[in-house]
N, C-alpha and C. Protein backbone atom coordinates (compact mmCIF):
# COMPACT_ATOMS: atom_id res chain seq x y z
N UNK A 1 -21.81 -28.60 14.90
CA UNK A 1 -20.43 -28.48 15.32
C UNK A 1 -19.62 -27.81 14.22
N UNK A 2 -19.36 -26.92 14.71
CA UNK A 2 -18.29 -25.53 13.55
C UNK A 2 -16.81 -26.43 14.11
N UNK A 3 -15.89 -25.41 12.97
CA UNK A 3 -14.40 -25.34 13.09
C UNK A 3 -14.14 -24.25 14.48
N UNK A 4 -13.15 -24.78 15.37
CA UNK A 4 -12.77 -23.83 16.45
C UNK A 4 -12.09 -22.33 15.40
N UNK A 5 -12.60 -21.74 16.33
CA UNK A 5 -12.25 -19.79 15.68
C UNK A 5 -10.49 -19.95 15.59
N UNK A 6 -9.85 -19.57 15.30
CA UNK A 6 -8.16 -19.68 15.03
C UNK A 6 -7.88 -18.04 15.31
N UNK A 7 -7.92 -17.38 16.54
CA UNK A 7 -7.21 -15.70 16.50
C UNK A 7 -5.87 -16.12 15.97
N UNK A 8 -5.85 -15.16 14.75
CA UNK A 8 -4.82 -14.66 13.50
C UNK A 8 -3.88 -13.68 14.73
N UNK A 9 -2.43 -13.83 14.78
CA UNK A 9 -1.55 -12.47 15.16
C UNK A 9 -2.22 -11.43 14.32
N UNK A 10 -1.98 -10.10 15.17
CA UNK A 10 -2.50 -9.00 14.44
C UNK A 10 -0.97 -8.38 13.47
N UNK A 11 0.36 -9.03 13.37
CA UNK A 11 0.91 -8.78 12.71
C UNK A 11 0.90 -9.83 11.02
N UNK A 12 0.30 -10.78 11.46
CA UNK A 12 -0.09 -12.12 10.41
C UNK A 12 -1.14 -11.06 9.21
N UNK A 13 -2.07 -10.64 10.04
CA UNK A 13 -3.45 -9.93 9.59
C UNK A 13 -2.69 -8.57 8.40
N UNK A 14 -1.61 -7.47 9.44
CA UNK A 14 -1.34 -6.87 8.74
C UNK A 14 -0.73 -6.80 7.16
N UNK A 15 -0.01 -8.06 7.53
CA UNK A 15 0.92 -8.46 6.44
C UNK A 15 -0.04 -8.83 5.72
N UNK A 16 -1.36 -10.11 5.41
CA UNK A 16 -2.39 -9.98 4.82
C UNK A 16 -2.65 -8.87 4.05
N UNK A 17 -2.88 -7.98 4.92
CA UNK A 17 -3.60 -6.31 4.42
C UNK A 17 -2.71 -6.06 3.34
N UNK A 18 -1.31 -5.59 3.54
CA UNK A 18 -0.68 -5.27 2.44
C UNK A 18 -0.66 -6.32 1.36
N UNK A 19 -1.04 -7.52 1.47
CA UNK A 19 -0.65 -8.23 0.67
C UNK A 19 -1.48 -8.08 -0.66
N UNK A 20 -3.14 -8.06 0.03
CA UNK A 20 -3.97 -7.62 -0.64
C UNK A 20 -3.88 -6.34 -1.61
N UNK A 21 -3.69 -5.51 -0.71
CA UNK A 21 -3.59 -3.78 -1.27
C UNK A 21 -2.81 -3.85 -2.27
N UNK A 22 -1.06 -4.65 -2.56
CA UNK A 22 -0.77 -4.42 -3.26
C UNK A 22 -1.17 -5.33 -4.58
N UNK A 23 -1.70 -6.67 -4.53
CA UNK A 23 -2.02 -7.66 -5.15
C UNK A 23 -2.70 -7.42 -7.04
N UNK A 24 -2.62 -5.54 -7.21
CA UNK A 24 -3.14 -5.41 -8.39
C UNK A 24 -2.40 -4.74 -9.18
N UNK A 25 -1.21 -4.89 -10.31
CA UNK A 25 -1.22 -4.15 -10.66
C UNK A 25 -0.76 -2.66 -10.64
N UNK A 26 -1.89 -1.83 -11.03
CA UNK A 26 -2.41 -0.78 -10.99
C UNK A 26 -1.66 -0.06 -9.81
N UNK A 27 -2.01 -0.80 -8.37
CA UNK A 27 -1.29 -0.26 -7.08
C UNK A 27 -0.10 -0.39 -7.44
N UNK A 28 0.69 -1.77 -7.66
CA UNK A 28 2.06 -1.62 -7.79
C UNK A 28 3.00 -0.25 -8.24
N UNK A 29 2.12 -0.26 -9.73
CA UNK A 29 2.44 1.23 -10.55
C UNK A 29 2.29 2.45 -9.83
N UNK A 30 1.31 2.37 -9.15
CA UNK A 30 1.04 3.75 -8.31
C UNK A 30 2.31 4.13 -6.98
N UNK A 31 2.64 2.49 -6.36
CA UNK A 31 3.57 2.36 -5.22
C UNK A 31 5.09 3.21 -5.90
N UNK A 32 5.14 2.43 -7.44
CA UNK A 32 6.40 2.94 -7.89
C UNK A 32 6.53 4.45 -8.00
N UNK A 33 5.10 5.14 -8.96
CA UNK A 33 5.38 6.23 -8.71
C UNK A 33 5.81 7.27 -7.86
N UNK A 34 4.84 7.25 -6.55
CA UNK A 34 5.14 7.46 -5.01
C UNK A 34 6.90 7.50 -4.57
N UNK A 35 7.14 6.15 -4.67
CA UNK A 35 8.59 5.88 -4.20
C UNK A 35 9.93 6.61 -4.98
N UNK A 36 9.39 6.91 -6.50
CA UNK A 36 10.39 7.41 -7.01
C UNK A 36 10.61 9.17 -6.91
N UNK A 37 8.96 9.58 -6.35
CA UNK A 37 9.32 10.54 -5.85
C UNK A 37 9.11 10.98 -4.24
N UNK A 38 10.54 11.97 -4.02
CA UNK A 38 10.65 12.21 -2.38
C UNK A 38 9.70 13.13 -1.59
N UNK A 39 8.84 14.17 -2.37
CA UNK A 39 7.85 14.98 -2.20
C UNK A 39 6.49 14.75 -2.34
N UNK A 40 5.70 14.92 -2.22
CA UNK A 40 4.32 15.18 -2.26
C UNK A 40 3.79 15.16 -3.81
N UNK A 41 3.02 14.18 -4.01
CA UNK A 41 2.96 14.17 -5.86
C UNK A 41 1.12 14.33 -5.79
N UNK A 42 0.68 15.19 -6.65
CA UNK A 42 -0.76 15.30 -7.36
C UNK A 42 -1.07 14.75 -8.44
N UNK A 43 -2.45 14.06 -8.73
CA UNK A 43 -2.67 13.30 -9.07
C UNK A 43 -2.26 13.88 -10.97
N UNK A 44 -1.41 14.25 -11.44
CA UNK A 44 -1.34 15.03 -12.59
C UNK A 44 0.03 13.33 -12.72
N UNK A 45 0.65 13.01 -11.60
CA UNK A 45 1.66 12.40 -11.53
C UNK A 45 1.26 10.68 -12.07
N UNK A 46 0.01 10.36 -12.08
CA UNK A 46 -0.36 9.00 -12.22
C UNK A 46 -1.18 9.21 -13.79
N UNK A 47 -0.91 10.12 -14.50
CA UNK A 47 -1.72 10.62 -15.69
C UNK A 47 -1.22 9.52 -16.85
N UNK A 48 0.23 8.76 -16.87
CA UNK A 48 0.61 7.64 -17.47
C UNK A 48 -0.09 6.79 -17.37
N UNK A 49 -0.90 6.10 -16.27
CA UNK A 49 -1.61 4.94 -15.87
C UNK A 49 -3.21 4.58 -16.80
N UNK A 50 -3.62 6.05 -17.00
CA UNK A 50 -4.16 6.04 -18.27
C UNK A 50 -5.85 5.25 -17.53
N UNK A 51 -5.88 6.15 -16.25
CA UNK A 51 -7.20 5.38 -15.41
C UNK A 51 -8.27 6.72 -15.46
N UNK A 52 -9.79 6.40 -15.11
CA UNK A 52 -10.54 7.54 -15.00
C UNK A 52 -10.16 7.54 -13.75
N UNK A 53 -10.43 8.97 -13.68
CA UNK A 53 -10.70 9.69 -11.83
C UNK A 53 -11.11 8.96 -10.85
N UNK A 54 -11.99 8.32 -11.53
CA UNK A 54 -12.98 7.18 -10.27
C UNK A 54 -12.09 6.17 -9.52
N UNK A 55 -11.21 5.74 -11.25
CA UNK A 55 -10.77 4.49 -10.67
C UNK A 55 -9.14 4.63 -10.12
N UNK A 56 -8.70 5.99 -10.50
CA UNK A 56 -7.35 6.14 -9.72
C UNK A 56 -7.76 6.40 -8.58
N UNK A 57 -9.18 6.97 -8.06
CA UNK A 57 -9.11 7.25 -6.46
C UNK A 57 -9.73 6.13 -5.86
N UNK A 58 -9.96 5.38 -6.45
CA UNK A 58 -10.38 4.13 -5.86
C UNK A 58 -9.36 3.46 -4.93
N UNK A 59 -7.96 3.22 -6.09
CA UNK A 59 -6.77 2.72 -5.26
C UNK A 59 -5.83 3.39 -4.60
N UNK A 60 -5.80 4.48 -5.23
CA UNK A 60 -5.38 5.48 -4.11
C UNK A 60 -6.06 5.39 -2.42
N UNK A 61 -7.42 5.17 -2.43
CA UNK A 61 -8.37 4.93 -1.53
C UNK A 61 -7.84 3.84 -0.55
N UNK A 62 -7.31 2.96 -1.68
CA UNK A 62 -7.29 1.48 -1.17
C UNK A 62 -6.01 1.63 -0.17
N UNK A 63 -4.88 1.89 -1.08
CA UNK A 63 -3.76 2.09 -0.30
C UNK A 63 -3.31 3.25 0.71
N UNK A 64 -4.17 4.43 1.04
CA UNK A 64 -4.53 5.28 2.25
C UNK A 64 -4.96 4.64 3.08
N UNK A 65 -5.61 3.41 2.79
CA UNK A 65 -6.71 2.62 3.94
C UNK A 65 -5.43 1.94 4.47
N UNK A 66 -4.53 1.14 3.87
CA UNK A 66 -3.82 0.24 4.62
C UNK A 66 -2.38 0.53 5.34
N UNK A 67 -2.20 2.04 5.20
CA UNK A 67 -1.30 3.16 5.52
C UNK A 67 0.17 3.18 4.60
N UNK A 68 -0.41 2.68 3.27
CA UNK A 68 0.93 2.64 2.60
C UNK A 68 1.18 3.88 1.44
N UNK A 69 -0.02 4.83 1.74
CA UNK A 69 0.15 6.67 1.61
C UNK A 69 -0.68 7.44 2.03
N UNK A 70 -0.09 9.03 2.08
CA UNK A 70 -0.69 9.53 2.94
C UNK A 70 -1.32 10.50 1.87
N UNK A 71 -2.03 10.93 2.35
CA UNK A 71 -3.04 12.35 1.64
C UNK A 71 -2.76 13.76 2.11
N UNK A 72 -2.86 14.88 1.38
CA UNK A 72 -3.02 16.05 2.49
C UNK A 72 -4.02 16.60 1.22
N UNK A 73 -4.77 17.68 1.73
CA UNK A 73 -4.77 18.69 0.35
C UNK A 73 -4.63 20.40 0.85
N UNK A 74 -4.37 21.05 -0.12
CA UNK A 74 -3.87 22.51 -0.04
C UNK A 74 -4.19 23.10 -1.34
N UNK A 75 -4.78 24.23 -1.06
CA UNK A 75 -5.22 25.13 -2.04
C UNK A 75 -6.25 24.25 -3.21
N UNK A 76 -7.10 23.57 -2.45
CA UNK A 76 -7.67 22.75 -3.48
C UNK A 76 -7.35 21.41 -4.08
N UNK A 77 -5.87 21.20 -4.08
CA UNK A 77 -4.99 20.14 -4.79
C UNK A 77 -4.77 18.87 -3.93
N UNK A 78 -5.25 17.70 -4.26
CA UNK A 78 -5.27 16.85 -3.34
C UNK A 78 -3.68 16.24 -3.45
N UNK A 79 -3.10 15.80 -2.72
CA UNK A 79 -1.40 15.44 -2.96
C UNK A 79 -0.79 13.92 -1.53
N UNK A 80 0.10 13.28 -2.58
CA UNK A 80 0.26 11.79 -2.25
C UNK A 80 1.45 11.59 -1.65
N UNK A 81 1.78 11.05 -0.68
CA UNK A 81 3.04 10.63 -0.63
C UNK A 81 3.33 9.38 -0.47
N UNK A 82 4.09 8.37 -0.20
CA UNK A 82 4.48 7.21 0.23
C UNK A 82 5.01 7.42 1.46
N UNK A 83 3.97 6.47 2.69
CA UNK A 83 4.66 6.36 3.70
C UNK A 83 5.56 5.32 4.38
N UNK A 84 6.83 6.21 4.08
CA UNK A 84 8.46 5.31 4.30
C UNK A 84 8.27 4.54 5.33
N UNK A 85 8.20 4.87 6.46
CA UNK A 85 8.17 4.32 7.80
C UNK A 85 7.17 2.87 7.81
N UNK A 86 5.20 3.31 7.45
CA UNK A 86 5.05 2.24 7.23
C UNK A 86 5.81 1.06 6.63
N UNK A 87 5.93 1.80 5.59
CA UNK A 87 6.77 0.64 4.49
C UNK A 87 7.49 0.09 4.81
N UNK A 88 8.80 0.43 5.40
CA UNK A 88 10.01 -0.14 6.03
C UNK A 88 9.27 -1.03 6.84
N UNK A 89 8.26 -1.12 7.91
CA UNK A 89 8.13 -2.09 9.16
C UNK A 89 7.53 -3.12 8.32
N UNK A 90 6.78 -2.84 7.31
CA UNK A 90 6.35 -4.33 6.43
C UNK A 90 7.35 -5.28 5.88
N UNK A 91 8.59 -4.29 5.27
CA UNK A 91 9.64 -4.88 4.64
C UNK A 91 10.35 -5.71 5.97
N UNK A 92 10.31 -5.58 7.15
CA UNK A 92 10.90 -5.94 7.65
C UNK A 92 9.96 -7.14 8.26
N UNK A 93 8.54 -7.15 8.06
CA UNK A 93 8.03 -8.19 8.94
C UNK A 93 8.06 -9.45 7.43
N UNK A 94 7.57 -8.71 6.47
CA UNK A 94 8.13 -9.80 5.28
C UNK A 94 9.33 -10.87 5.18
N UNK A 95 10.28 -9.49 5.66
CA UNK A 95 12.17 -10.46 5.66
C UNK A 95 11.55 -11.58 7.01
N UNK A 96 11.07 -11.33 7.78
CA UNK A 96 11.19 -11.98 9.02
C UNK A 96 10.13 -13.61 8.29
N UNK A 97 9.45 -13.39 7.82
CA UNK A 97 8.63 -14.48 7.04
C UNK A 97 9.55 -15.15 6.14
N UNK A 98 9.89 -14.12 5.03
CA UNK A 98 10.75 -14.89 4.37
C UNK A 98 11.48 -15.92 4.64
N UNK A 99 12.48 -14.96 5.92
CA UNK A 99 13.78 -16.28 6.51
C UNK A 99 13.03 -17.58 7.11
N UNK A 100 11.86 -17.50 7.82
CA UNK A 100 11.16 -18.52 8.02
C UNK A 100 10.79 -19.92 6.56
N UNK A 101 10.67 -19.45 5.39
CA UNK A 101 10.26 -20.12 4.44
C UNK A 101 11.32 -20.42 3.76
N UNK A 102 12.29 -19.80 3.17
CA UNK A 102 13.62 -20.06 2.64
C UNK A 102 13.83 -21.75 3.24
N UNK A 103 14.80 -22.12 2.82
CA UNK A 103 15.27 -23.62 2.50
C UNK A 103 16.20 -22.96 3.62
N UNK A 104 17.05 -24.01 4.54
CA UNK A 104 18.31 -23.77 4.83
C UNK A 104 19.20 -24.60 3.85
């Protein structure tokens, strides 16, 4: 005799996802960079972070996976952005948690 299965909301799950993705660090720094700029940034832009290749595309990797940036490449140059829109609907399913946990 197991524990009955518990289906998670698939917005519970998402929020999870980001929670994870951002949970290191490393991403945070990368999120900031992204956000502070409004264009398309190459990886010349995370050269402060002071990571090998491997391991900046690792989280770069990480956070493409959970749609919190996007990729393109051109002329060879692979290039990052932060995607606003995702972002905003997290911030907003967060606030919606939050007000749930807050004290009245």
């Amino acid at each position: 005799m197991g524990f009955p299965k518990f289906k998670f909301d698939s917005n519970d799950e998402r929020l999870s996802i980001f929670a994870r993705a951002i949970a290191l660090p490393v991403r945070v720094s990368i999120l900031k960079i992204l956000a502070t700029n409004k264009s398309w940034v190459s990886n010349d832009a995370f050269d402060n972070l002071i990571l090998t290749p491997i391991t900046r595309d690792r989280h770069l990797r990480a956070l493409m996976d959970t749609g919190l940036i996007n990729q393109i490449h051109m002329k060879g140059i692979v290039y990052y952005k932060i995607d606003r829109e995702n972002i905003q609907e997290l911030i907003e399913s967060y606030m919606l948690l939050f007000d749930l946990l807050k004290e009245e």
